[in-house]
C-alpha atoms as a PDB file:
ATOM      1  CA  UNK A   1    -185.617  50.098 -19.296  1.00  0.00           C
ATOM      2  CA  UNK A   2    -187.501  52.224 -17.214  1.00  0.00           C
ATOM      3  CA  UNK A   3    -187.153  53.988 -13.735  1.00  0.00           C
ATOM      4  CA  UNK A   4    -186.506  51.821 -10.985  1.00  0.00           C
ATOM      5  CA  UNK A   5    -186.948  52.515  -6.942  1.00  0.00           C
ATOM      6  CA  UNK A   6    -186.865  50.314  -4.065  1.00  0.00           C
ATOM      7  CA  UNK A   7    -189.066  50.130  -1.482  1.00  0.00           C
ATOM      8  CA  UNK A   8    -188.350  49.190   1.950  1.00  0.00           C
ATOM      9  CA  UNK A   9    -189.664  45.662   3.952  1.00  0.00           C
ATOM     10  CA  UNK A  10    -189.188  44.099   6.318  1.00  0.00           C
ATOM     11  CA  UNK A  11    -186.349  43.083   8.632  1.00  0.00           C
ATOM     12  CA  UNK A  12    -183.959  45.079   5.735  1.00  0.00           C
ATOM     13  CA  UNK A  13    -185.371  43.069   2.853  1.00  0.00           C
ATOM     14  CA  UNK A  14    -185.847  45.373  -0.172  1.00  0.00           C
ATOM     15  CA  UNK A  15    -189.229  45.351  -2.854  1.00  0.00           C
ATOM     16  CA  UNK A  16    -187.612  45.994  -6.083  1.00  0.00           C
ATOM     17  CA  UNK A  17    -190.373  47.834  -8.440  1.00  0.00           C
ATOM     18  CA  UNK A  18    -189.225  48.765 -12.047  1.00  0.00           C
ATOM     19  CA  UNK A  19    -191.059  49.528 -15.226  1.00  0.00           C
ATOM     20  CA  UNK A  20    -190.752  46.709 -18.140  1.00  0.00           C
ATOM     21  CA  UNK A  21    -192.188  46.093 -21.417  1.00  0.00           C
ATOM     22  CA  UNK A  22    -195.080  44.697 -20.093  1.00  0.00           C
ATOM     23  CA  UNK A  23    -195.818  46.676 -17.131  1.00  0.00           C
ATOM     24  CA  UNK A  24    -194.645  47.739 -14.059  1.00  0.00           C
ATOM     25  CA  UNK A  25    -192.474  44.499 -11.970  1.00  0.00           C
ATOM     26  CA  UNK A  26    -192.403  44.192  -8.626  1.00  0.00           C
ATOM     27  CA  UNK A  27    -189.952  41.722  -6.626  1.00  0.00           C
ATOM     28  CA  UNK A  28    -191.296  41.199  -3.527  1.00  0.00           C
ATOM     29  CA  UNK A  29    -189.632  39.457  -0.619  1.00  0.00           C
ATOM     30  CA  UNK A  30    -190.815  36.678   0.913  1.00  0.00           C
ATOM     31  CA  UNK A  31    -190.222  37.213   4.772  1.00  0.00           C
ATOM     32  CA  UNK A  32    -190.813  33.201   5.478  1.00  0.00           C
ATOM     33  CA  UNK A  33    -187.439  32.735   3.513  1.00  0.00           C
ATOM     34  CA  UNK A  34    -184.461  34.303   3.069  1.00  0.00           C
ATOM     35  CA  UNK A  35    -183.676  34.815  -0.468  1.00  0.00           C
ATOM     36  CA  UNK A  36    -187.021  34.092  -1.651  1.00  0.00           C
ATOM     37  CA  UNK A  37    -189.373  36.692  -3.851  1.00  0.00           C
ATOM     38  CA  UNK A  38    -192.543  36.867  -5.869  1.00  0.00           C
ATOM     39  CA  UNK A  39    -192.784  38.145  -9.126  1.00  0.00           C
ATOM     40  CA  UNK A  40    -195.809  40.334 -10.009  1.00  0.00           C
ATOM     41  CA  UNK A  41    -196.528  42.419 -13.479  1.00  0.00           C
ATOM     42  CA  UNK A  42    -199.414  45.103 -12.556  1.00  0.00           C
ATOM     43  CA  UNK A  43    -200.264  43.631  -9.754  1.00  0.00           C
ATOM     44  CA  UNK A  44    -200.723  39.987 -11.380  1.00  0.00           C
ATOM     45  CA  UNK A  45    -198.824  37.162  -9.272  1.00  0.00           C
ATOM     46  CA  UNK A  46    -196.389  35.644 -12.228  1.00  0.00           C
ATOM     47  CA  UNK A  47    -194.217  33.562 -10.119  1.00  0.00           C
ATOM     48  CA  UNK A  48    -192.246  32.734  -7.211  1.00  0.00           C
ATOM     49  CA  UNK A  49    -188.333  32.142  -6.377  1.00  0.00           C
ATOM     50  CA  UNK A  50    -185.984  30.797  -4.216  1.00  0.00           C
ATOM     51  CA  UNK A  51    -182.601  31.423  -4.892  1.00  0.00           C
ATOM     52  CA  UNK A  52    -181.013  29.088  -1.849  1.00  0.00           C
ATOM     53  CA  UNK A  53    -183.891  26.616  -2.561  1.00  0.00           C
ATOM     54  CA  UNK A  54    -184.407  26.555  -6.214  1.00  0.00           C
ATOM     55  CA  UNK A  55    -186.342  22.868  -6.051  1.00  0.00           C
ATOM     56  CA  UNK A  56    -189.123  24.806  -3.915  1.00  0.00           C
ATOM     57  CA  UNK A  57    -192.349  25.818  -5.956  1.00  0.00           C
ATOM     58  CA  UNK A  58    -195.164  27.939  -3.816  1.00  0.00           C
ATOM     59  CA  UNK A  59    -197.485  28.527  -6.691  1.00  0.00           C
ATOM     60  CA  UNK A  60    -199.860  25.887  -7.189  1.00  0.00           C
ATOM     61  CA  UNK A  61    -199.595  25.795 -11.056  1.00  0.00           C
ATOM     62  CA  UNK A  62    -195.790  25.856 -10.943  1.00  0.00           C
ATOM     63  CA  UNK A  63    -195.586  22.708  -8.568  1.00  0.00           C
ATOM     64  CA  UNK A  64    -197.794  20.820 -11.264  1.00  0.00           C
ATOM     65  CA  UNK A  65    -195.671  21.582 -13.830  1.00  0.00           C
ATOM     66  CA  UNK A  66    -193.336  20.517 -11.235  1.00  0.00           C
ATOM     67  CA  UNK A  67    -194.232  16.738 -11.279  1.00  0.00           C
ATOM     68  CA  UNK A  68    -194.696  16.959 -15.366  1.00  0.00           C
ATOM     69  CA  UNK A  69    -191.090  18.042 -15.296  1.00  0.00           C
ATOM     70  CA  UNK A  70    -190.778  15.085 -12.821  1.00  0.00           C
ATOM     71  CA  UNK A  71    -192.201  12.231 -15.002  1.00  0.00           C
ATOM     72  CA  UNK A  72    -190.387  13.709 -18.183  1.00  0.00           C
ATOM     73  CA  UNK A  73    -188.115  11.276 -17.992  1.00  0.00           C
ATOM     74  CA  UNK A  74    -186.117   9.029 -15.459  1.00  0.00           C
ATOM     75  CA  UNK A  75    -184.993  10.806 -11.944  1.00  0.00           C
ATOM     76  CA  UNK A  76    -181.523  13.205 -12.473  1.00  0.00           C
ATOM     77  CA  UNK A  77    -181.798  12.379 -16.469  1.00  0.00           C
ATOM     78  CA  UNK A  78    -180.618  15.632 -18.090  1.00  0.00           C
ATOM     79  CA  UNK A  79    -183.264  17.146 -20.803  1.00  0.00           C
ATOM     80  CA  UNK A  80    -183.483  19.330 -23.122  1.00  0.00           C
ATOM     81  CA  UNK A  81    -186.522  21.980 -22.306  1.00  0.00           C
ATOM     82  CA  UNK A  82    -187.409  24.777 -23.800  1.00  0.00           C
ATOM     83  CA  UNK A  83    -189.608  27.120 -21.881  1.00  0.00           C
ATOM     84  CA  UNK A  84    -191.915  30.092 -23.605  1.00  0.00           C
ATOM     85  CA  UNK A  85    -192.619  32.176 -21.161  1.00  0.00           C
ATOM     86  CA  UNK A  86    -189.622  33.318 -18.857  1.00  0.00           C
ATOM     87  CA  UNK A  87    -191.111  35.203 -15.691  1.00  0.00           C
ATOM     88  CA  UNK A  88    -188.355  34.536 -12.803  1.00  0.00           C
ATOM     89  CA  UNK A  89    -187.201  31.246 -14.477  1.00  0.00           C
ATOM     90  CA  UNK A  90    -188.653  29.310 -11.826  1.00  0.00           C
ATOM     91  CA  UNK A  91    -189.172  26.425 -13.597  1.00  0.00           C
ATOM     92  CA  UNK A  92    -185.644  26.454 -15.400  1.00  0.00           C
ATOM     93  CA  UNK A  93    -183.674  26.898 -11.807  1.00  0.00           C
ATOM     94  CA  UNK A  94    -185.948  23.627 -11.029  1.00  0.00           C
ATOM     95  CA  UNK A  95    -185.110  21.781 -13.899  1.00  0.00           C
ATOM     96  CA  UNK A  96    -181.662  22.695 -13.789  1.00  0.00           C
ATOM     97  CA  UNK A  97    -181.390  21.641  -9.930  1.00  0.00           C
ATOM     98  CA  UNK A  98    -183.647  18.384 -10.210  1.00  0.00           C
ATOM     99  CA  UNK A  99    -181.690  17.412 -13.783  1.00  0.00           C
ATOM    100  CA  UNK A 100    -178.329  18.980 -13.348  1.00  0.00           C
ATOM    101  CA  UNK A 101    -176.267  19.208 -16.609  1.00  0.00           C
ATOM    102  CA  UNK A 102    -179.957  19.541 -18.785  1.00  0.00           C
ATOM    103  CA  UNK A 103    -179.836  21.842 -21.387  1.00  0.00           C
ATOM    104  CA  UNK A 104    -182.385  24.748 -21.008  1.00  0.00           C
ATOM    105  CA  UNK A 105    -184.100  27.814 -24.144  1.00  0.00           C
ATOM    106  CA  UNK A 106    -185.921  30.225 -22.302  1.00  0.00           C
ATOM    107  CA  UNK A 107    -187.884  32.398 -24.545  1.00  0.00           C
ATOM    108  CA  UNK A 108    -189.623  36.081 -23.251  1.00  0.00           C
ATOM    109  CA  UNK A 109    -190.613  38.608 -25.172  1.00  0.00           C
ATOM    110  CA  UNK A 110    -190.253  40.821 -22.169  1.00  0.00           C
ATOM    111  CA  UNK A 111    -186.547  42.181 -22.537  1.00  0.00           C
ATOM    112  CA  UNK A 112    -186.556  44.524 -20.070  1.00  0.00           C
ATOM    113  CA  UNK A 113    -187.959  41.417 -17.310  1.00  0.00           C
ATOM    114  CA  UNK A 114    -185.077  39.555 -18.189  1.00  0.00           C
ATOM    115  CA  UNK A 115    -182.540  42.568 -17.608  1.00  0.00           C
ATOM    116  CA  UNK A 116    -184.044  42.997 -14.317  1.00  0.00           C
ATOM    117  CA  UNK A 117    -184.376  38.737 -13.676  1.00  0.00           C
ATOM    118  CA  UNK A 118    -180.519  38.448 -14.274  1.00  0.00           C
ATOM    119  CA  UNK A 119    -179.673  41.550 -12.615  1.00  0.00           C
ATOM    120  CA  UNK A 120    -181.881  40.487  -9.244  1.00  0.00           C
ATOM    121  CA  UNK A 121    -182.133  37.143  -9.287  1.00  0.00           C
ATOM    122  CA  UNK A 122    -179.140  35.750 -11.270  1.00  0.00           C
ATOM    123  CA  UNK A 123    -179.040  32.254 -12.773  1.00  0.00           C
ATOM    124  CA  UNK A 124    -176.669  29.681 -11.488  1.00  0.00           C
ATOM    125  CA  UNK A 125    -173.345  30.447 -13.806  1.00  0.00           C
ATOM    126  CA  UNK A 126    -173.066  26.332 -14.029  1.00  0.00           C
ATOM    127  CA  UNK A 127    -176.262  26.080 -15.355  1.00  0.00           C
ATOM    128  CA  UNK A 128    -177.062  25.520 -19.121  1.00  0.00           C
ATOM    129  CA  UNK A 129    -179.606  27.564 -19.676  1.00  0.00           C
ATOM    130  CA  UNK A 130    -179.547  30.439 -22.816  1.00  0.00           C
ATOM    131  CA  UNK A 131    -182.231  33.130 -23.048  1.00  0.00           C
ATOM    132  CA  UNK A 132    -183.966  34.718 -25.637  1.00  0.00           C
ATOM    133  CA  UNK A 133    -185.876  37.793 -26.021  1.00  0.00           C
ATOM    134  CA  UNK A 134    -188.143  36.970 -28.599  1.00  0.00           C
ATOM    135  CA  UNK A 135    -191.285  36.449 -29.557  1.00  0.00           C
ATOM    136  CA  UNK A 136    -192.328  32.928 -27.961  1.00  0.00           C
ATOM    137  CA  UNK A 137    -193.696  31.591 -31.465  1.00  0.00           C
ATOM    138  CA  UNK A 138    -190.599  32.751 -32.979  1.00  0.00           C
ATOM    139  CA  UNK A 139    -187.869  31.430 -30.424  1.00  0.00           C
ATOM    140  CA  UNK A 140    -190.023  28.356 -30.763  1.00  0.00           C
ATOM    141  CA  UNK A 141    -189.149  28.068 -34.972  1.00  0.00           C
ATOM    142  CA  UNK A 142    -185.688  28.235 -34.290  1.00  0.00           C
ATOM    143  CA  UNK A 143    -185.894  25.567 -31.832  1.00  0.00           C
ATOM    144  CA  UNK A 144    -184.359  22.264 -34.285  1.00  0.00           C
ATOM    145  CA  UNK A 145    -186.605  19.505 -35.225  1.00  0.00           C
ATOM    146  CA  UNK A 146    -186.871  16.793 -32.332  1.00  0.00           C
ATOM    147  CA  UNK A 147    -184.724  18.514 -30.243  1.00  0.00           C
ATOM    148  CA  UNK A 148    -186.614  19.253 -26.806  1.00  0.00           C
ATOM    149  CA  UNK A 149    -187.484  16.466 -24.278  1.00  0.00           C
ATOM    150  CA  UNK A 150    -190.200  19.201 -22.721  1.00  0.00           C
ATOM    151  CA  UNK A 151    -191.390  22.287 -23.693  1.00  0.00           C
ATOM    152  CA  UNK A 152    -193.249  24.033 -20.773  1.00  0.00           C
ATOM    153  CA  UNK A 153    -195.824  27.105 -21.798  1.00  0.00           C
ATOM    154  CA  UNK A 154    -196.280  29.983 -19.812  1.00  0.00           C
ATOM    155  CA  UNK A 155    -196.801  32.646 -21.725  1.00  0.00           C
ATOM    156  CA  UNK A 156    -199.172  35.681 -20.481  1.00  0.00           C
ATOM    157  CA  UNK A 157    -199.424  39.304 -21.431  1.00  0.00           C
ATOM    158  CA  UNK A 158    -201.646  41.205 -19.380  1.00  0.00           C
ATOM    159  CA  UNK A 159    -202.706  38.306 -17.765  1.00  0.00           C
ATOM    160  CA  UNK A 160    -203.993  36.943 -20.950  1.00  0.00           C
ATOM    161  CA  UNK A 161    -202.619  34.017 -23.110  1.00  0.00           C
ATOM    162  CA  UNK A 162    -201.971  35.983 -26.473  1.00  0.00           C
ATOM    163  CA  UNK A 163    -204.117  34.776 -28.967  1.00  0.00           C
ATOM    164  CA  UNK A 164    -200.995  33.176 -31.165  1.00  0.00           C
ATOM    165  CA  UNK A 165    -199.876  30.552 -28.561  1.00  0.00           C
ATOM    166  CA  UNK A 166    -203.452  28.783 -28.621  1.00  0.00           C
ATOM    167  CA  UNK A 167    -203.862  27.332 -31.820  1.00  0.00           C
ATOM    168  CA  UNK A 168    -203.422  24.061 -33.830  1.00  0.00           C
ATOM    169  CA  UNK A 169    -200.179  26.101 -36.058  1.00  0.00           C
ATOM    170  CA  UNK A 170    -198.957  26.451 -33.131  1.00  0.00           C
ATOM    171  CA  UNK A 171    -199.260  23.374 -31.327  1.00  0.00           C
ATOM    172  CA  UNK A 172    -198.192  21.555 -34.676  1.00  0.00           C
ATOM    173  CA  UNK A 173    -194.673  23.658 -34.157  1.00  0.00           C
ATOM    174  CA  UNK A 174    -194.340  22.860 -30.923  1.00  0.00           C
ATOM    175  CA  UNK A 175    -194.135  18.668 -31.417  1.00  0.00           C
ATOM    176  CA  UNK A 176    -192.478  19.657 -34.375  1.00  0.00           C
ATOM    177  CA  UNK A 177    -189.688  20.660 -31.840  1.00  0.00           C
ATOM    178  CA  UNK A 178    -190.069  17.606 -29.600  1.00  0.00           C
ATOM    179  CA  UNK A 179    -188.816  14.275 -29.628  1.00  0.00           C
ATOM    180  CA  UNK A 180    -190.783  11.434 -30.410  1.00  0.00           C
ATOM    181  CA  UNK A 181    -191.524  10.638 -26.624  1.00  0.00           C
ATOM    182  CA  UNK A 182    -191.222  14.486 -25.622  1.00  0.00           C
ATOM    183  CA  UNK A 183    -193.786  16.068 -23.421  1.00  0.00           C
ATOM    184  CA  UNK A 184    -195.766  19.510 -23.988  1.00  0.00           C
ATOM    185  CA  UNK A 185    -197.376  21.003 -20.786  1.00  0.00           C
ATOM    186  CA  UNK A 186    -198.999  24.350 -20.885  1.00  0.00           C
ATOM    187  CA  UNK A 187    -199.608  26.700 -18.023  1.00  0.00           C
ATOM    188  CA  UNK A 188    -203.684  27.484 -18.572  1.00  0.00           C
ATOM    189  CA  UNK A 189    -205.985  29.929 -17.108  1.00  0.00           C
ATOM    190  CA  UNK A 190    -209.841  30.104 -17.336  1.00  0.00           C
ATOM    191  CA  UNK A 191    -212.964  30.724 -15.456  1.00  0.00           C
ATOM    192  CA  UNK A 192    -216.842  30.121 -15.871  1.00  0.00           C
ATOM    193  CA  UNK A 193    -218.244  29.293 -18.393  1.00  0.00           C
ATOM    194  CA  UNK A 194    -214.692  27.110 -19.540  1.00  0.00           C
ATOM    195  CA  UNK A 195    -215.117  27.639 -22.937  1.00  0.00           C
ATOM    196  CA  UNK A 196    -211.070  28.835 -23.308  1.00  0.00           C
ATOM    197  CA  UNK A 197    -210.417  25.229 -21.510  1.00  0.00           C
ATOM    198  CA  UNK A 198    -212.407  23.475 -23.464  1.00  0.00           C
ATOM    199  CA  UNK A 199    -211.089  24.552 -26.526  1.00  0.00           C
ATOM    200  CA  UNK A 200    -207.831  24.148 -25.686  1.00  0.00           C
ATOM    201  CA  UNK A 201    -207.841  20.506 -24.855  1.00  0.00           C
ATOM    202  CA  UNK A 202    -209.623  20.182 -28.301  1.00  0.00           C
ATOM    203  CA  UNK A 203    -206.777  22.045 -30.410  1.00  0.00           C
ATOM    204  CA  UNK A 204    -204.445  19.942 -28.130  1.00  0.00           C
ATOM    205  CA  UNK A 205    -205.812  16.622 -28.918  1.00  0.00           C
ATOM    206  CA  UNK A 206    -205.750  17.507 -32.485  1.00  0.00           C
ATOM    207  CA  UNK A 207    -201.937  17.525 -32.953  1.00  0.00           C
ATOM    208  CA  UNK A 208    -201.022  14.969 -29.516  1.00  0.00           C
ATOM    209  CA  UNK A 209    -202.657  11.679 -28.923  1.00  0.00           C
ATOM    210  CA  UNK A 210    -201.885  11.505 -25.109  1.00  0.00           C
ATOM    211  CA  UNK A 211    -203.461  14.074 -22.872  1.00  0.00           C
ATOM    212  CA  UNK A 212    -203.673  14.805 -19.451  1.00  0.00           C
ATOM    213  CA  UNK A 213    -205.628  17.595 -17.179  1.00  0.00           C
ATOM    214  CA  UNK A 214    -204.306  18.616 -13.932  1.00  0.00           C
ATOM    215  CA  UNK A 215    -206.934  21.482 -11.850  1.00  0.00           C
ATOM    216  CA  UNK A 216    -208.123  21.763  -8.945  1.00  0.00           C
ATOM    217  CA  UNK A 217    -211.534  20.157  -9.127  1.00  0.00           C
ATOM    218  CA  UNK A 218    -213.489  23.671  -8.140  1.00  0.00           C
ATOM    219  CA  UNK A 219    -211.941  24.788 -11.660  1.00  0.00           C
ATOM    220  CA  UNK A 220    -212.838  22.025 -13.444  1.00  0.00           C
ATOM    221  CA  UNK A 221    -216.460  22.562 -12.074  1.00  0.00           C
ATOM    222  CA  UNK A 222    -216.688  25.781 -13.229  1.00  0.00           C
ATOM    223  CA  UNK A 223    -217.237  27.402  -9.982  1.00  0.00           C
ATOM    224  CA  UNK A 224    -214.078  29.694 -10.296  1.00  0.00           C
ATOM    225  CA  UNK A 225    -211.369  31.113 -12.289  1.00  0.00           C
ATOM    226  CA  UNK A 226    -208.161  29.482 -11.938  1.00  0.00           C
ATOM    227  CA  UNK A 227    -205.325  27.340 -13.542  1.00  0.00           C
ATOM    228  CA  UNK A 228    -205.435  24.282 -14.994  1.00  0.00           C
ATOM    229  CA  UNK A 229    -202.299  22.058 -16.790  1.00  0.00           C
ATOM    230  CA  UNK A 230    -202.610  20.506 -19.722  1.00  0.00           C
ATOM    231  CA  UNK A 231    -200.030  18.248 -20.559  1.00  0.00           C
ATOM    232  CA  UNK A 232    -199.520  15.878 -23.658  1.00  0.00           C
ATOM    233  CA  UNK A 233    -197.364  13.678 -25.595  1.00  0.00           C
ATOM    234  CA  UNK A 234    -197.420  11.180 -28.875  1.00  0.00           C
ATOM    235  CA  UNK A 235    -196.639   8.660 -25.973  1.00  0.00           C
ATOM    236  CA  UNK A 236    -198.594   7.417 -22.976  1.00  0.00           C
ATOM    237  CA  UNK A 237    -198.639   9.842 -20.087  1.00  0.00           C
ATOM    238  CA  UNK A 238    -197.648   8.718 -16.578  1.00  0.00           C
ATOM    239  CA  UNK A 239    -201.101   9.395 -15.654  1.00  0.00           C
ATOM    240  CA  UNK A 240    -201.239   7.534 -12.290  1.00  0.00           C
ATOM    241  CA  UNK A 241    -198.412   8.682 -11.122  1.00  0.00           C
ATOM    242  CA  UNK A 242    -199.465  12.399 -12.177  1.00  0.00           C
ATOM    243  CA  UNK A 243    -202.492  11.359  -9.960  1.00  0.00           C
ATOM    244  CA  UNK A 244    -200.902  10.503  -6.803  1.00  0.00           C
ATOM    245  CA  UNK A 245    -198.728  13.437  -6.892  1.00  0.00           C
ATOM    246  CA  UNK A 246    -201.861  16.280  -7.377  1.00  0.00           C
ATOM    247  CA  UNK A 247    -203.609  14.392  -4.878  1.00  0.00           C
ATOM    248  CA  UNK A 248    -200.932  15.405  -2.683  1.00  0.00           C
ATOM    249  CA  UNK A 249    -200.084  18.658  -2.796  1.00  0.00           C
ATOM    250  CA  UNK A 250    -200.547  21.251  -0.023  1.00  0.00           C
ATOM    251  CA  UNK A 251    -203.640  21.937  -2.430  1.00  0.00           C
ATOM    252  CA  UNK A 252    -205.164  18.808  -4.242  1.00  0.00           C
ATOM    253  CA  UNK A 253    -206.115  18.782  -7.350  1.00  0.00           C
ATOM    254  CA  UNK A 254    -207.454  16.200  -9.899  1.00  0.00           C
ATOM    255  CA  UNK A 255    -206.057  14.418 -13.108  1.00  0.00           C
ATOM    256  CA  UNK A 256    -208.584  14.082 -16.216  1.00  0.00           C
ATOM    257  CA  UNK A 257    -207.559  12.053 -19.022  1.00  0.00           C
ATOM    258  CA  UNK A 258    -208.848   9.612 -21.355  1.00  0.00           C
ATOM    259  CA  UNK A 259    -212.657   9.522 -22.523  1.00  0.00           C
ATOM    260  CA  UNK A 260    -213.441  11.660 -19.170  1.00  0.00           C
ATOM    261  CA  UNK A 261    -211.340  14.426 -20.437  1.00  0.00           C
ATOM    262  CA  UNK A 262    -212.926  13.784 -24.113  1.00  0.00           C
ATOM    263  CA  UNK A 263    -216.089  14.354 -22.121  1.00  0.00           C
ATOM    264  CA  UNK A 264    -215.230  17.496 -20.738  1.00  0.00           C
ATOM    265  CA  UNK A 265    -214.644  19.221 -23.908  1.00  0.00           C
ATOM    266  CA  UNK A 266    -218.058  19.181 -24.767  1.00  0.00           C
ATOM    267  CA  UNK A 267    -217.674  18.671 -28.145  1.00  0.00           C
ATOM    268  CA  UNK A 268    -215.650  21.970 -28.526  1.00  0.00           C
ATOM    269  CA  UNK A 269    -214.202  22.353 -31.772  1.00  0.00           C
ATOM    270  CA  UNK A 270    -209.797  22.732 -32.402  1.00  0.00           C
ATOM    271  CA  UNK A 271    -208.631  26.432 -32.457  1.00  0.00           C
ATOM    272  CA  UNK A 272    -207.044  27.111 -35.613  1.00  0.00           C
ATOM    273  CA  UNK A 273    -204.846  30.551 -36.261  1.00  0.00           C
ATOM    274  CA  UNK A 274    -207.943  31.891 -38.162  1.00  0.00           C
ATOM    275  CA  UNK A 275    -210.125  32.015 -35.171  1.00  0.00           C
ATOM    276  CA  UNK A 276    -207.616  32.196 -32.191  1.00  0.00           C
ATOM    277  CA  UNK A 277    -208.652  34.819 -29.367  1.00  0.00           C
ATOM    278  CA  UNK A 278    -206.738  35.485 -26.709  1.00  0.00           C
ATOM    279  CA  UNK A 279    -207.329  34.033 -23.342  1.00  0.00           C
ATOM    280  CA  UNK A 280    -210.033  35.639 -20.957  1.00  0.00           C
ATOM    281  CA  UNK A 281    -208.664  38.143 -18.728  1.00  0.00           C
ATOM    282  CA  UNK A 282    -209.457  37.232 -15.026  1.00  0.00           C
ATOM    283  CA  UNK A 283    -211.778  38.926 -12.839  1.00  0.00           C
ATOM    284  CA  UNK A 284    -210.168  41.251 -10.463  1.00  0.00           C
ATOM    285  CA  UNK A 285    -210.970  39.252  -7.536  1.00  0.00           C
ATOM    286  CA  UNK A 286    -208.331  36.682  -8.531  1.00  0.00           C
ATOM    287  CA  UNK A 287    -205.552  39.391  -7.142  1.00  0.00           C
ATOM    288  CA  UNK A 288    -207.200  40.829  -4.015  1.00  0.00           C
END
């Protein structure tokens, strides 16, 4: 691991900034609540935590993975989720807090993040959840056949969806992994012209039947770059439900599904391992 040094803010709340395998990490402190922080890798907003309030999602993306988690399954039914893509683990303190006694895989690459995510912002000691510091694709292979109720992807290096983690192979591993009612939902990022997007609801509906789109609606009209989740399933999705709940957040967003999501693909073909690029980096403006 690399050097570490604090830097001072606040009211006696402390930015903790330390070198990792991906970059330099910076904790930052939220000063609206008390044991709160933001995780950014050079510069790039990853994800946000509350340790007292673990149920409490600020970034947009997060809280629609949020209601995914949700819908997985009846309310306070344990799961078993598997998550590629660790950041601060927001998502598996959620799980773990909405679903207590669910069994949790968190897979990321990043071994130095993790040193510094236990060390800073440990897990609850009751909760089930194991780690790994592995390749996601890998982690995801040794994850048995029909085992996970969810697996969540959020998986960005550089700011950039590696090139591995978008393609049919992989996508035909990943319900592999699931049960027969299981959910995938994937954490995606694009901007104008939505080609990335496209293509990814294309490779998607290529292994899943059900799909789902959650953005907010100035994404989907190309007029920015932004996030967008895609969830999916070999069963129906609760997509009204889904609805209702992006409608409703602090910052709406919309649910495409059905031939309207068909639509929006444009007729862009599956990505396949041969042809897989990474996802477009964003423009700087995102961060400012």
């Amino acid at each position: 691991m690399g050097r570490s040094r604090n830097a001072r803010r606040g009211q006696g709340a402390e930015a903790v900034v330390e070198a990792v395998d991906g970059g330099l990490a910076q904790l930052i402190p939220d000063r609206d609540r008390a044991r709160a922080w933001t995780l950014l890798i050079d510069g790039a907003p990853q994800s946000h935590v509350d340790l007292d309030d673990p149920r409490y999602l600020s970034f947009e993306y997060q809280r629609r993975l949020g209601h995914v988690i949700d819908l997985a399954a009846p309310p306070g039914r344990p799961v078993h989720a598997v998550h590629l893509g660790g950041g601060a683990f927001t998502l598996a303190r959620y799980t773990a807090a909405t679903r207590p006694r669910s069994t949790q895989q968190i897979v990321e690459r990043d071994a130095a993040l993790v040193q510094l995510v236990r060390r800073a912002l440990p897990l609850d000691p009751n909760a089930r959840i194991r780690v790994r510091s592995t390749d996601a694709r890998e982690g995801l292979a040794k994850v048995p056949d029909g085992w996970a109720d969810l697996v969540i992807v959020d998986v960005f290096s550089g700011a950039r969806t590696p090139a591995h983690l978008t393609s049919v192979e992989f996508l035909t591993e990943v319900r592999r992994a699931l049960k027969d009612g299981g959910v995938y939902a994937a954490n995606l990022a694009d901007g104008p012209p939505l080609a990335h997007l496209r293509g990814q609801i294309s490779t998607a509906a290529a292994v899943f039947p059900e799909l789902a789109l959650i953005a907010d609606p100035a994404v989907l009209r190309g007029k920015r770059f932004g996030n967008a989740v895609l969830a999916a399933s070999a069963h129906p999705l609760p997509v009204a439900e889904l609805t209702r709940r992006a409608a409703s957040d602090p910052h709406p967003a919309r649910v495409e599904h059905g031939k309207a999501l068909t639509d929006f693909t444009g007729g862009a073909a599956a990505v396949t391992d041969a042809a897989a690029v990474a996802s477009p980096a964003p423009p700087p403006s995102v961060f400012r």
